[in-house]
Structure formats: C-alpha cells, structure tokens
C-alpha atoms as a PDB file:
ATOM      1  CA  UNK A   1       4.289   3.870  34.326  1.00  0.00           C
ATOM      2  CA  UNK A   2       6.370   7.277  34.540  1.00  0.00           C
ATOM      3  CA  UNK A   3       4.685  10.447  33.333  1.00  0.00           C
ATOM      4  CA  UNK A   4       7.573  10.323  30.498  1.00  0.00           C
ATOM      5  CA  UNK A   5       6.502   6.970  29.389  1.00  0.00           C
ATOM      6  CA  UNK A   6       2.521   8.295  29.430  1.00  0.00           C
ATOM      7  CA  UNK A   7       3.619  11.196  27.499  1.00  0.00           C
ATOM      8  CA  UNK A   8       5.555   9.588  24.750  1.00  0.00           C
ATOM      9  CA  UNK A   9       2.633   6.599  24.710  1.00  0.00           C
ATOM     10  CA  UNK A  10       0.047   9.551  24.109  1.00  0.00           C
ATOM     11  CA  UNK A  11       2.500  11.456  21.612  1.00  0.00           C
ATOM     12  CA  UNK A  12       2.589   8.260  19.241  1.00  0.00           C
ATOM     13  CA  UNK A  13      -0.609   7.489  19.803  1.00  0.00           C
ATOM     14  CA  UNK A  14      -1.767  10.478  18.761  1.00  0.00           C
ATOM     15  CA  UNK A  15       0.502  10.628  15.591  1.00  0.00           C
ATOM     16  CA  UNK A  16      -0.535   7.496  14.306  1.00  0.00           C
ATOM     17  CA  UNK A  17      -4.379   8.070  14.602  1.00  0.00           C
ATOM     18  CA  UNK A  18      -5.158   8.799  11.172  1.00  0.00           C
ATOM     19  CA  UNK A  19      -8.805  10.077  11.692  1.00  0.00           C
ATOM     20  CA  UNK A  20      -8.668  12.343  14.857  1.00  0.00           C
ATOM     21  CA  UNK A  21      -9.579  15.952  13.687  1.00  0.00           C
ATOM     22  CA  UNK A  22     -10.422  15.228  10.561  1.00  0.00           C
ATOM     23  CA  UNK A  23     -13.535  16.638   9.064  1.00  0.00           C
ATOM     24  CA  UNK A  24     -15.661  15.239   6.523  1.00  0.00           C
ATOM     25  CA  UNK A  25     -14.693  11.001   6.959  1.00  0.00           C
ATOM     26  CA  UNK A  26     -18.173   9.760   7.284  1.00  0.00           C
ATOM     27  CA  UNK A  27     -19.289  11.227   3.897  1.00  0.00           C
ATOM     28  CA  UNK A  28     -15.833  10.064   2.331  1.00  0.00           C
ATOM     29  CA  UNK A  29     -16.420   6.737   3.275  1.00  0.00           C
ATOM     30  CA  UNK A  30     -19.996   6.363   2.919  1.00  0.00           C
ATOM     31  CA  UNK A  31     -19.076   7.893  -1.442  1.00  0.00           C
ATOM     32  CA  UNK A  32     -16.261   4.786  -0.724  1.00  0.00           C
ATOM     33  CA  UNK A  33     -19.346   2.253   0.039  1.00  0.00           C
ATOM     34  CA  UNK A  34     -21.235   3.414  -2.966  1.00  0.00           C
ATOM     35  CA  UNK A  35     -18.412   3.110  -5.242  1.00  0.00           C
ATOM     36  CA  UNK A  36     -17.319  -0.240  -3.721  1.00  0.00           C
ATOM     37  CA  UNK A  37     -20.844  -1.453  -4.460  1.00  0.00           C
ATOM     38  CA  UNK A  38     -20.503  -0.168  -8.202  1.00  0.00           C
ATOM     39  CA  UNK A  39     -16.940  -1.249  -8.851  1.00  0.00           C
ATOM     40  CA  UNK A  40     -18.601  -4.810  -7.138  1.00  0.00           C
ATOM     41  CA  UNK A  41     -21.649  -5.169 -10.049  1.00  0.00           C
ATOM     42  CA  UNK A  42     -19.396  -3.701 -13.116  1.00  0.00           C
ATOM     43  CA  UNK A  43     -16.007  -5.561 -12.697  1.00  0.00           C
ATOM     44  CA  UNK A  44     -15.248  -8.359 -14.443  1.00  0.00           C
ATOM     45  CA  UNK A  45     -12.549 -10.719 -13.740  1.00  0.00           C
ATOM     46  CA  UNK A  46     -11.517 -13.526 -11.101  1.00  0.00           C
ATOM     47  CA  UNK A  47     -12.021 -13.339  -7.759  1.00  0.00           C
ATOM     48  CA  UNK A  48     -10.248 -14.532  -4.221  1.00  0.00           C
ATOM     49  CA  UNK A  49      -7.788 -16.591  -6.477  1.00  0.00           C
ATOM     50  CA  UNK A  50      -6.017 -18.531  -3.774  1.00  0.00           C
ATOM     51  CA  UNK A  51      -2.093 -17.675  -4.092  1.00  0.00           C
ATOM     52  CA  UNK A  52      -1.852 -19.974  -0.940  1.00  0.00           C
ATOM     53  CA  UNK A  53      -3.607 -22.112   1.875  1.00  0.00           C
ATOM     54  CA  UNK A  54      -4.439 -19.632   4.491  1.00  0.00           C
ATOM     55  CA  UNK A  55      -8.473 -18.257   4.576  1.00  0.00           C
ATOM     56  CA  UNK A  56      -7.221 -14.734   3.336  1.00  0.00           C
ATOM     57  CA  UNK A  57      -4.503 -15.781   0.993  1.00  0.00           C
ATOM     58  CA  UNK A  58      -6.666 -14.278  -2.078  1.00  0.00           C
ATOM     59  CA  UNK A  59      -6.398 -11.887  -4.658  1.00  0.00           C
ATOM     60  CA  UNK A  60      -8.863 -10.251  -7.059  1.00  0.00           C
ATOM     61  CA  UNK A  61      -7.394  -9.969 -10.498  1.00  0.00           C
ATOM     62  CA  UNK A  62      -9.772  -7.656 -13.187  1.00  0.00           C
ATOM     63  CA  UNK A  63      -7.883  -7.415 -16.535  1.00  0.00           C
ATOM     64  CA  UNK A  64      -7.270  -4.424 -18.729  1.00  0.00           C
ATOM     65  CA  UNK A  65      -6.332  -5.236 -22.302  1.00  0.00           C
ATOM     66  CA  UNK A  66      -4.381  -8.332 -24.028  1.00  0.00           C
ATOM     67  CA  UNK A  67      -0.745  -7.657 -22.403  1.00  0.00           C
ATOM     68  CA  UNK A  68      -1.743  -4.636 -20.219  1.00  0.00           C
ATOM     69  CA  UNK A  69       0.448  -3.373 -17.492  1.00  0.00           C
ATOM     70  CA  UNK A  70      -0.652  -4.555 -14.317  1.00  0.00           C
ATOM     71  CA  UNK A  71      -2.068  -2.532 -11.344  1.00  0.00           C
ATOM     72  CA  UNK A  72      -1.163  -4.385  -7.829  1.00  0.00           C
ATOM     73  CA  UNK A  73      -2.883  -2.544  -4.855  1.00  0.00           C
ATOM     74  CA  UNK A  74      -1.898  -3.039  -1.450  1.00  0.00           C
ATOM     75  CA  UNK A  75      -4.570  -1.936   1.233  1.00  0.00           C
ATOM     76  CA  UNK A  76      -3.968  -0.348   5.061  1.00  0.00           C
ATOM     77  CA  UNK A  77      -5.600  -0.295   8.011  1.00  0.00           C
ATOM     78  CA  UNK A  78      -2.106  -0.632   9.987  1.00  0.00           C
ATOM     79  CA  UNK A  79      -1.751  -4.413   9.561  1.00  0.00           C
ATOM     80  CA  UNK A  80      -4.767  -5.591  11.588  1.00  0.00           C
ATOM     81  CA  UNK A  81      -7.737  -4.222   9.686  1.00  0.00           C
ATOM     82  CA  UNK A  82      -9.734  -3.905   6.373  1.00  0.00           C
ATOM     83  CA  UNK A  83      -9.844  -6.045   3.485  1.00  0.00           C
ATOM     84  CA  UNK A  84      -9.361  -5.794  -0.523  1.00  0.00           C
ATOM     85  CA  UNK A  85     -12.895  -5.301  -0.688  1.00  0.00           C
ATOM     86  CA  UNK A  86     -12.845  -1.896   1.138  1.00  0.00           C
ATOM     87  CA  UNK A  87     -10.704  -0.175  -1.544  1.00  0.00           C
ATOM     88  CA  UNK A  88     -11.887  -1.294  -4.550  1.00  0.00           C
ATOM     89  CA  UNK A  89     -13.025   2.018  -5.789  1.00  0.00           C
ATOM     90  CA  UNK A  90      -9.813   2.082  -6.637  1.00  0.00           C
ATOM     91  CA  UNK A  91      -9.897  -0.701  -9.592  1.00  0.00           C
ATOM     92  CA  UNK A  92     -12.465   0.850 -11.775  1.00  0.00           C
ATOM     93  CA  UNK A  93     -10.890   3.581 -13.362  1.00  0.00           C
ATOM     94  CA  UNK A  94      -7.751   1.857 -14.245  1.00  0.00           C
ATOM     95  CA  UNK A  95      -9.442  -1.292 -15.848  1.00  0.00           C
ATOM     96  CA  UNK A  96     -11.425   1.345 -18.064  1.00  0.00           C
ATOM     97  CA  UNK A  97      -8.018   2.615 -19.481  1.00  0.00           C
ATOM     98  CA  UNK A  98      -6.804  -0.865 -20.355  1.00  0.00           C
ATOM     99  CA  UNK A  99      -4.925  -1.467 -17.315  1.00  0.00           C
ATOM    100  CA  UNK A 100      -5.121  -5.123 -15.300  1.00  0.00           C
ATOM    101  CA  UNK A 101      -5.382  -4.443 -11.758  1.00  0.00           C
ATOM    102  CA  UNK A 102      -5.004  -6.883  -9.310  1.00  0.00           C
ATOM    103  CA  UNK A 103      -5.873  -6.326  -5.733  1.00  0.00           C
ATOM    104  CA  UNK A 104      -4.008  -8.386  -2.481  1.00  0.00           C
ATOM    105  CA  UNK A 105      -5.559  -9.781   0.791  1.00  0.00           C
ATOM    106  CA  UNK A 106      -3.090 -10.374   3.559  1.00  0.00           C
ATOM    107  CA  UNK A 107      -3.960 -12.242   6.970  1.00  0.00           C
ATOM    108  CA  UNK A 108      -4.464  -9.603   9.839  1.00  0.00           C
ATOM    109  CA  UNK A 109      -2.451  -9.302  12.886  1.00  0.00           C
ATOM    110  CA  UNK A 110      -2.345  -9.879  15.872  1.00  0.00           C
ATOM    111  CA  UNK A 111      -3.475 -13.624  13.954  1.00  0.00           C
ATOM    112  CA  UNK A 112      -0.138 -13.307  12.549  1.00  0.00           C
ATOM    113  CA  UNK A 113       2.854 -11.290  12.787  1.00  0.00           C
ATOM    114  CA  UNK A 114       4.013  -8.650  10.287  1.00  0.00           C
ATOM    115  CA  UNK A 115       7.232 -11.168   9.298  1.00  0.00           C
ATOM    116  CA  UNK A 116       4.447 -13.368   8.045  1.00  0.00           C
ATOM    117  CA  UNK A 117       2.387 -10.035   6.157  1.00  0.00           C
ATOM    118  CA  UNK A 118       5.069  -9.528   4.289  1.00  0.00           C
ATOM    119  CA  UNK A 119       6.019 -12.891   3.488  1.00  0.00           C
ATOM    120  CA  UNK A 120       1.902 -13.165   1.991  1.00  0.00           C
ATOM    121  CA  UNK A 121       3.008 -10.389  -0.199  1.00  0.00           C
ATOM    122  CA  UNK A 122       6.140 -11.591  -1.012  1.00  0.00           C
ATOM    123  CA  UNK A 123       4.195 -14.710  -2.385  1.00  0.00           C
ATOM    124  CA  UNK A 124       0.884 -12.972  -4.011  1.00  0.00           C
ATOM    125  CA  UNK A 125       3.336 -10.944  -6.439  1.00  0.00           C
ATOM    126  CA  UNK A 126       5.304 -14.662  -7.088  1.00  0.00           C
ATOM    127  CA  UNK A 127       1.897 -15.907  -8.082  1.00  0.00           C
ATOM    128  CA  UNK A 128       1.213 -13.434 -10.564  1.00  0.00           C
ATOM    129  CA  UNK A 129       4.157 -13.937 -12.193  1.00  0.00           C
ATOM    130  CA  UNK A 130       4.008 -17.238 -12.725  1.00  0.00           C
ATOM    131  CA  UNK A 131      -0.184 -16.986 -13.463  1.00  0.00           C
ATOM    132  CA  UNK A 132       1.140 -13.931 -16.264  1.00  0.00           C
ATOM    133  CA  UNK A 133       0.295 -16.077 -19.321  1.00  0.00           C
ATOM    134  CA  UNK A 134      -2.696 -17.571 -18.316  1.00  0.00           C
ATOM    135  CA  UNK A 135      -3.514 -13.929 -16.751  1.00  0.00           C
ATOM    136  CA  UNK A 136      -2.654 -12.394 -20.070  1.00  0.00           C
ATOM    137  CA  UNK A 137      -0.219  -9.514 -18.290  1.00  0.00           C
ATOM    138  CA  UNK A 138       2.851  -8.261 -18.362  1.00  0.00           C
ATOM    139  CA  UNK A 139       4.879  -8.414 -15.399  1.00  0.00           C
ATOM    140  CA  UNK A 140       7.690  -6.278 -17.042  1.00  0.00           C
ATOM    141  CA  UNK A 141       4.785  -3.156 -16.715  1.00  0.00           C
ATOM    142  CA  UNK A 142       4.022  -3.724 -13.012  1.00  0.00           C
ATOM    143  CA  UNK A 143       3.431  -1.080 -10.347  1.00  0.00           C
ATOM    144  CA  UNK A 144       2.919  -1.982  -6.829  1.00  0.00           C
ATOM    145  CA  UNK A 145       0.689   0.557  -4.877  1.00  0.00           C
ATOM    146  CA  UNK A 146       0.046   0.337  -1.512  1.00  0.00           C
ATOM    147  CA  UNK A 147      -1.941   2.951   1.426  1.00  0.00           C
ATOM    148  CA  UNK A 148      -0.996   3.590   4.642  1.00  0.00           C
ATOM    149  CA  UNK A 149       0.633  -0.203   5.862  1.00  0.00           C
ATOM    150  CA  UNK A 150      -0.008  -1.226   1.851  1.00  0.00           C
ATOM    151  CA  UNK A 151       2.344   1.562   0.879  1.00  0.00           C
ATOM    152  CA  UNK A 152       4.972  -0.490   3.883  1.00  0.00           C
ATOM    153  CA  UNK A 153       4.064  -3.635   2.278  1.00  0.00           C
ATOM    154  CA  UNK A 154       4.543  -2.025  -1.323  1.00  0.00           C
ATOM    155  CA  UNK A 155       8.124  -0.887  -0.682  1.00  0.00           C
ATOM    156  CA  UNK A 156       8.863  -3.625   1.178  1.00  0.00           C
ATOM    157  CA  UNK A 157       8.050  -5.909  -2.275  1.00  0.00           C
ATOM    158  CA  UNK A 158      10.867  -3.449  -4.039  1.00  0.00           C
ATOM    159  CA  UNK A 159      13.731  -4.132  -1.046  1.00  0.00           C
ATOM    160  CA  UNK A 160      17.039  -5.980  -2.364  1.00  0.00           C
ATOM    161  CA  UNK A 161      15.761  -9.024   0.064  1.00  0.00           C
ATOM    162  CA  UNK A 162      12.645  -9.451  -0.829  1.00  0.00           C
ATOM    163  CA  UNK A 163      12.961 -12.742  -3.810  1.00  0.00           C
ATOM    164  CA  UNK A 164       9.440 -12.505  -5.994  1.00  0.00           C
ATOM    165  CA  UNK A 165      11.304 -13.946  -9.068  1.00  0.00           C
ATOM    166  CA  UNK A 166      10.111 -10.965 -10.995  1.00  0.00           C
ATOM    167  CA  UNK A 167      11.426  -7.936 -12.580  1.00  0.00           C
ATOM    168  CA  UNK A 168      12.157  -5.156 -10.639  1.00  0.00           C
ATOM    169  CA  UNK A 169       8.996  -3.110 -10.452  1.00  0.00           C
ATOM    170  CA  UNK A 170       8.163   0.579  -9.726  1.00  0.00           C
ATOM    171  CA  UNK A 171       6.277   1.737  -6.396  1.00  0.00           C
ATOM    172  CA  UNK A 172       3.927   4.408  -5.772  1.00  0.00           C
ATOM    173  CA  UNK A 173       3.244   4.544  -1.465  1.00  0.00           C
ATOM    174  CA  UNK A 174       0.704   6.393  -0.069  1.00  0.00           C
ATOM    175  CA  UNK A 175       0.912   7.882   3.236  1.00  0.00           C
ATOM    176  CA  UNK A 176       3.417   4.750   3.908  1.00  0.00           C
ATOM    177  CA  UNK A 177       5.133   3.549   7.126  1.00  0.00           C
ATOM    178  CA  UNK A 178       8.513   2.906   6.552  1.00  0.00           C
ATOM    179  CA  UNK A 179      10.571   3.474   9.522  1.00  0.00           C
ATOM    180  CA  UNK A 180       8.412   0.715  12.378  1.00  0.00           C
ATOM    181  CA  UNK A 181      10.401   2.207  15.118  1.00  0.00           C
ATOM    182  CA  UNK A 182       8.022   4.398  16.212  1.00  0.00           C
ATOM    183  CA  UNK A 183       5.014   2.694  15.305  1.00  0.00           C
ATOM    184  CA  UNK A 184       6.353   0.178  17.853  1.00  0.00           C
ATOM    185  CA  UNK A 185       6.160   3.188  20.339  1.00  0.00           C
ATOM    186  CA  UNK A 186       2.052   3.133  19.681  1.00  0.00           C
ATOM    187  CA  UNK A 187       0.280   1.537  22.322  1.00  0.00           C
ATOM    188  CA  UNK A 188      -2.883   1.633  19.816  1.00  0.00           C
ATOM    189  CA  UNK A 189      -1.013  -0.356  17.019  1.00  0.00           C
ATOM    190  CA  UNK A 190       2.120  -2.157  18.665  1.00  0.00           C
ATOM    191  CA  UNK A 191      -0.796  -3.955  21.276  1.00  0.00           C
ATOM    192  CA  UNK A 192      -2.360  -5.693  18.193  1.00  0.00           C
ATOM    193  CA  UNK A 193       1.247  -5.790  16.129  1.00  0.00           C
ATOM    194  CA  UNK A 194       3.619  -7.004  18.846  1.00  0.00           C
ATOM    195  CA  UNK A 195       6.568  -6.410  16.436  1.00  0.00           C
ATOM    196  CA  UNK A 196       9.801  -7.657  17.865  1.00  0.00           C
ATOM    197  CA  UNK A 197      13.041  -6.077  17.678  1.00  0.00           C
ATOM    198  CA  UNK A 198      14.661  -7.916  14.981  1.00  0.00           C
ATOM    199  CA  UNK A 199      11.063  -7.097  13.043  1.00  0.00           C
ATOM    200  CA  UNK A 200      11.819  -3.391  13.214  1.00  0.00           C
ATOM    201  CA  UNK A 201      15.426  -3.930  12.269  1.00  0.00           C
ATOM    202  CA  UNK A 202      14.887  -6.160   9.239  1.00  0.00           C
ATOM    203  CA  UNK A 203      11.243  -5.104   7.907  1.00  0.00           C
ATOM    204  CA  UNK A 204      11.763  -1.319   7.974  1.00  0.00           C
ATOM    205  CA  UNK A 205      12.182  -0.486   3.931  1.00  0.00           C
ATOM    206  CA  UNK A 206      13.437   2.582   5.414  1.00  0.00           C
ATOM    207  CA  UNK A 207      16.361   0.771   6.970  1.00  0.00           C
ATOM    208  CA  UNK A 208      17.055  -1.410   3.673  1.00  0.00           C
ATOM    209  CA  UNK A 209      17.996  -1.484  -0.278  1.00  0.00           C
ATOM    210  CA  UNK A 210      16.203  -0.904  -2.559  1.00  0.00           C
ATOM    211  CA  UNK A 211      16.515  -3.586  -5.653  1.00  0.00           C
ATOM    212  CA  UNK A 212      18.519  -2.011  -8.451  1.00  0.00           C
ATOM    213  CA  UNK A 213      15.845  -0.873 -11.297  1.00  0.00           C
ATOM    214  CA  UNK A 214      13.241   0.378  -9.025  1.00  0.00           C
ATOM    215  CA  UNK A 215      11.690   3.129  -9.297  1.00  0.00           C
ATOM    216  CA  UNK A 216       9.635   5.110  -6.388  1.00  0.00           C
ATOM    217  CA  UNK A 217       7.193   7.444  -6.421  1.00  0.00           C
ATOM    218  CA  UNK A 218       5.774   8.760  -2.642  1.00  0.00           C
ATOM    219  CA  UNK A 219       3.196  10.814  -1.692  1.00  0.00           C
ATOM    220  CA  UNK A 220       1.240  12.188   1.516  1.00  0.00           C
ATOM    221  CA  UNK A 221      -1.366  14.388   2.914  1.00  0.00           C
ATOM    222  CA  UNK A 222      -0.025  17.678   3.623  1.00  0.00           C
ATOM    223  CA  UNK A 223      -2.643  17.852   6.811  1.00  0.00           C
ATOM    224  CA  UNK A 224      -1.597  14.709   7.578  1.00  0.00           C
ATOM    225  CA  UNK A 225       0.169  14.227  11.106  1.00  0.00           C
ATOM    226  CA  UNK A 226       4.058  15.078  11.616  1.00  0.00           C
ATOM    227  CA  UNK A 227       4.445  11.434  11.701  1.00  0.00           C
ATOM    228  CA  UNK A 228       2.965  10.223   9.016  1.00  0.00           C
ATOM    229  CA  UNK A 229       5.210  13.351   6.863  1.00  0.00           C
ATOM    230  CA  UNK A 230       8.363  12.591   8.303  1.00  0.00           C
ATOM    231  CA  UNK A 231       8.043   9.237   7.695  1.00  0.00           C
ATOM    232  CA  UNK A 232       7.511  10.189   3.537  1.00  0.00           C
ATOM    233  CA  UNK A 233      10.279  12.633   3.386  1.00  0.00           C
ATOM    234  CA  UNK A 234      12.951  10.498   5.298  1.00  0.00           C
ATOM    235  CA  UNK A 235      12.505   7.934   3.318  1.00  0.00           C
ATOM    236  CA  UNK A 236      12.415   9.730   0.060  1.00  0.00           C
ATOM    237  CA  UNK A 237      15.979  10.155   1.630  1.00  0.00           C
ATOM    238  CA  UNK A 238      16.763   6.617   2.559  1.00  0.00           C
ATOM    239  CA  UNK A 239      15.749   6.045  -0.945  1.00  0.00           C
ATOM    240  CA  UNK A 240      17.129   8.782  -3.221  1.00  0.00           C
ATOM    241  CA  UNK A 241      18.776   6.413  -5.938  1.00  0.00           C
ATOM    242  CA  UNK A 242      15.646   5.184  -6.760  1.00  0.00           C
ATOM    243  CA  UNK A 243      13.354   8.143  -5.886  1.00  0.00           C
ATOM    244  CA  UNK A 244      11.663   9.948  -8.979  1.00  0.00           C
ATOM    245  CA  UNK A 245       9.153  12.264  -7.180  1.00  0.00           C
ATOM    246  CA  UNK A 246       6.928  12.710  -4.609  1.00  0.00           C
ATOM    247  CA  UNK A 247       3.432  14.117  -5.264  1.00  0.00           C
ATOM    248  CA  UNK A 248       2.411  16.906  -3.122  1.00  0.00           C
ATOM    249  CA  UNK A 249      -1.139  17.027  -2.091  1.00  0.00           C
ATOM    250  CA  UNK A 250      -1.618  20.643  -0.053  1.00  0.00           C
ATOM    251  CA  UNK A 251      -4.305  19.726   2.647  1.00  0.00           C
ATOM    252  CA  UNK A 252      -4.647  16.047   2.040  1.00  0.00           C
ATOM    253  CA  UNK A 253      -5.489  14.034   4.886  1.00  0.00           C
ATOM    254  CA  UNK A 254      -4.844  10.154   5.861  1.00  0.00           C
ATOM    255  CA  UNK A 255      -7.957   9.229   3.627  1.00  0.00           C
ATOM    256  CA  UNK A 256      -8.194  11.997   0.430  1.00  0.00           C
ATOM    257  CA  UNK A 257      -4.315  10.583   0.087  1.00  0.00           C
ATOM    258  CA  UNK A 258      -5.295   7.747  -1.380  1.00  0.00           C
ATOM    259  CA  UNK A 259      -8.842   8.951  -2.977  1.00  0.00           C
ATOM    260  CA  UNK A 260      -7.211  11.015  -5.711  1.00  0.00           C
ATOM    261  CA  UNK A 261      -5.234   7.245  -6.534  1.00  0.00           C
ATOM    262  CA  UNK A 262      -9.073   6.750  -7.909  1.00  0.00           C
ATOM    263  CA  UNK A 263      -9.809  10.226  -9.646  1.00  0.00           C
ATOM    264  CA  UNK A 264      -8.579  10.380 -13.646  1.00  0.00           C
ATOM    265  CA  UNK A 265      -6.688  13.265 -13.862  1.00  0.00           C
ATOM    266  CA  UNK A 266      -5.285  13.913 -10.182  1.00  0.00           C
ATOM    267  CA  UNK A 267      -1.594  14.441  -9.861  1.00  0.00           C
ATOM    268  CA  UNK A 268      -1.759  10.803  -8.221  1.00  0.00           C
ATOM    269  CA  UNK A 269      -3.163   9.147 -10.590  1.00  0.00           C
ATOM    270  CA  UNK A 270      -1.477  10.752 -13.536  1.00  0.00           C
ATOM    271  CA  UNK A 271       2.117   9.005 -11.404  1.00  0.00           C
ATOM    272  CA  UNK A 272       0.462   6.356 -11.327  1.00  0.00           C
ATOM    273  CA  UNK A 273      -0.094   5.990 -15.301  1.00  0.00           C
ATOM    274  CA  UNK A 274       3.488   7.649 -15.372  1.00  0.00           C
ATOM    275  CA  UNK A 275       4.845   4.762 -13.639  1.00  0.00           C
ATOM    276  CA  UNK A 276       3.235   2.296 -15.865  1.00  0.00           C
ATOM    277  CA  UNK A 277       5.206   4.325 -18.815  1.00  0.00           C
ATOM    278  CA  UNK A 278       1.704   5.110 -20.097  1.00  0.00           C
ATOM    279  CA  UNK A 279       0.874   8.158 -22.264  1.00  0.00           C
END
C-alpha cells in the first residue's frame, strides 16, 4: 500500500466515524436506553409484522388516530448495525399527537448487500400500503424518515426507480449518505459493505431522480464531520426541485441530529409535523 493510498484510507475513515471526538455519547445513549425501555412498556400496537420471509424482515407499527398520517422511521448504523429497537425513543412522542408510526428492520450487511437493503425497504413501504385499511392509515399522509444510512434508505424510497405502488411521499434525512462514492473509499465501512461499482452508480439518491411530488426536507449536525455536511448540502443540490428546507442544527453532532427528531418542539420535529401537513 502507497503512503497516498494510507492517507486517503485514514482521511475517509476518519470522516465517516461518527463518534470520534465527540463528548457526552455515553450519557446520550444510556437517556436512549431508558427511553427505549419506556417507549417498550407504554406502546401499543403490533410488533415484528413480517413484510417478508427473511429473520429481520419486520416492522413495528404503533397507531395514532383513526386515519392518521403515518410516521415510517428508517434506522442507521451504516448498513451493518443496530436494529428498530435501538431508536424507538423516537415513536413515543408522535403516537401521543395522533400520528401512526411505523418503524423498519432491514437485514445487515455484510449478510447481504446494500442492493438487497434497499430492495427490504422498497418492500416494507409496499406492505403498508397494501396493510393501510386493516392498519387504519393513510398512505396519502406518509413521511419517510431515516438517520444516518436510514436517511440513504429514506431518499432512496422517494427516487423515480424505486416502484412501492404508493403515492409519492415526503422525506425528512438525517445526517444521510447520499453520494456512496466515498463511503466506498472507507476501509471501516466498505470491508463490511463490499459495494460494487454498479451499486454506487445506481443506489446513490444523489446520482438519481427524485419521483415527481416529493418533497425533501434535510438536516445535519453542524459539528458533524466535513463529510457527513457535504454530503447534506450537495444533495440538497442534486435535489433542488424537490427540496423545501434544510434544518440547521448549530453544534449538532452525528447522534443529537437525530435526538431533537424525538423532542416536541425542536426545529426537527416541528418539519417533521410540517411534512405531515399538520398544524
């Protein structure tokens, strides 16, 4: 290996670690365990409904009111990591204003590739739609959310190839990936991804259309790495037909990006509620 190729493989890496440097993560996540244990005994509603045959093709659904619009959260943990169950601090506070919120497991790589990620998506949202009457939602009032590689997954659900059989539907990403380029250029994530080159070229939202009737929404940590900002603002470019703000969030990091998705009142949340044309 040339002393280039270490120095670009450290620059990347580097980029794309979301928690070096940042202060304050184990009490963050240990107030995310707490509220993952409350959200756990005070939800109601059906859980690990199978929207195909594979051990994590599940998704919690907790419903809001008769005909709500309908939460659909997308989790991270760049493709290989975490589960639904993690995030669900994120459910509570929605469901209490009426709003169904339905929350999507993916398989994890390297088990399977990122083609097949999206594809799980691709086929949870499908399920909803046809589940909407016996769900009691309204897939006409549906945002898709999604942190980190949910907020890829999320736009990927709104590109002009992506067939869910639904209505177009707005997005709100959070601290997304949308350009895999580089994130092929981390040692740290492409070892467990192993994205090929047509991958890059054909699941890159950044690269691709957006359907016609979306609307988008981004959002990112203003500590967050150059990376991880870039990657928001360029394709808040790529996008600009469709984009309707971005939320800035002055010394955010990686993590408190997504918290204030979970805090009433937040400039994040209130987009959220925006984008489900909610007062």
């Amino acid at each position: 290996m040339t002393a280039s190729q270490t120095s670009t493989d450290a620059f990347y890496n580097r980029e794309y670690d979301t928690r070096a440097g940042v202060e304050g993560l184990d009490a963050l996540f240990a107030d995310w365990a707490v509220r993952n244990e409350a959200a756990q005994s005070s939800l109601t509603g059906q859980r690990d409904l199978a929207y195909g045959t594979g051990d994590r093709e599940r998704l919690d659904f907790y419903p809001g009111r008769p005909g709500a619009p309908l939460l659909v959260f997308i989790h991270g943990g760049f493709w290989h990591s975490r589960t639904k169950e993690d995030f669900l601090f994120v459910a509570p506070p929605f469901v209490e204003r009426g709003i169904s919120v339905a929350m999507i497991e993916y398989a994890l790589a390297p088990n399977v590739s990122l083609t097949t990620i999206t594809d799980q998506v691709r086929r949870a949202l499908a399920f909803l739609g046809r589940e909407a009457n016996n769900l009691g939602l309204r897939t006409d009032r549906m945002l898709v959310s999604g942190h980190s590689a949910g907020g890829h997954l999320a736009a990927f659900s709104a590109c002009d190839t992506t067939d869910t059989g639904l209505p177009p539907h707005p997005v709100l990403a959070i601290s997304g990936l949308f350009d895999l380029a580089p994130i092929a250029l981390a040692p740290n994530v492409q070892g467990k991804l192993h994205l090929s080159p047509d991958e890059i070229a054909t699941l890159s939202p950044i690269h691709l259309a957006p359907r016609a009737g979306t609307r988008l929404i981004t959002t990112v940590g203003g500590a967050e790495t150059n990376e991880f900002r870039r990657q928001n603002t360029e394709f808040a470019a790529a996008w600009a037909s469709v984009h309707v703000g971005d939320v800035a969030q002055p010394g955010g990091n990686h993590f408190t990006a997504l918290d204030t998705l979970s805090q009433p009142g937040s400039d994040v949340f209130e987009a959220a509620m925006d984008l489900l044309e909610l007062p």
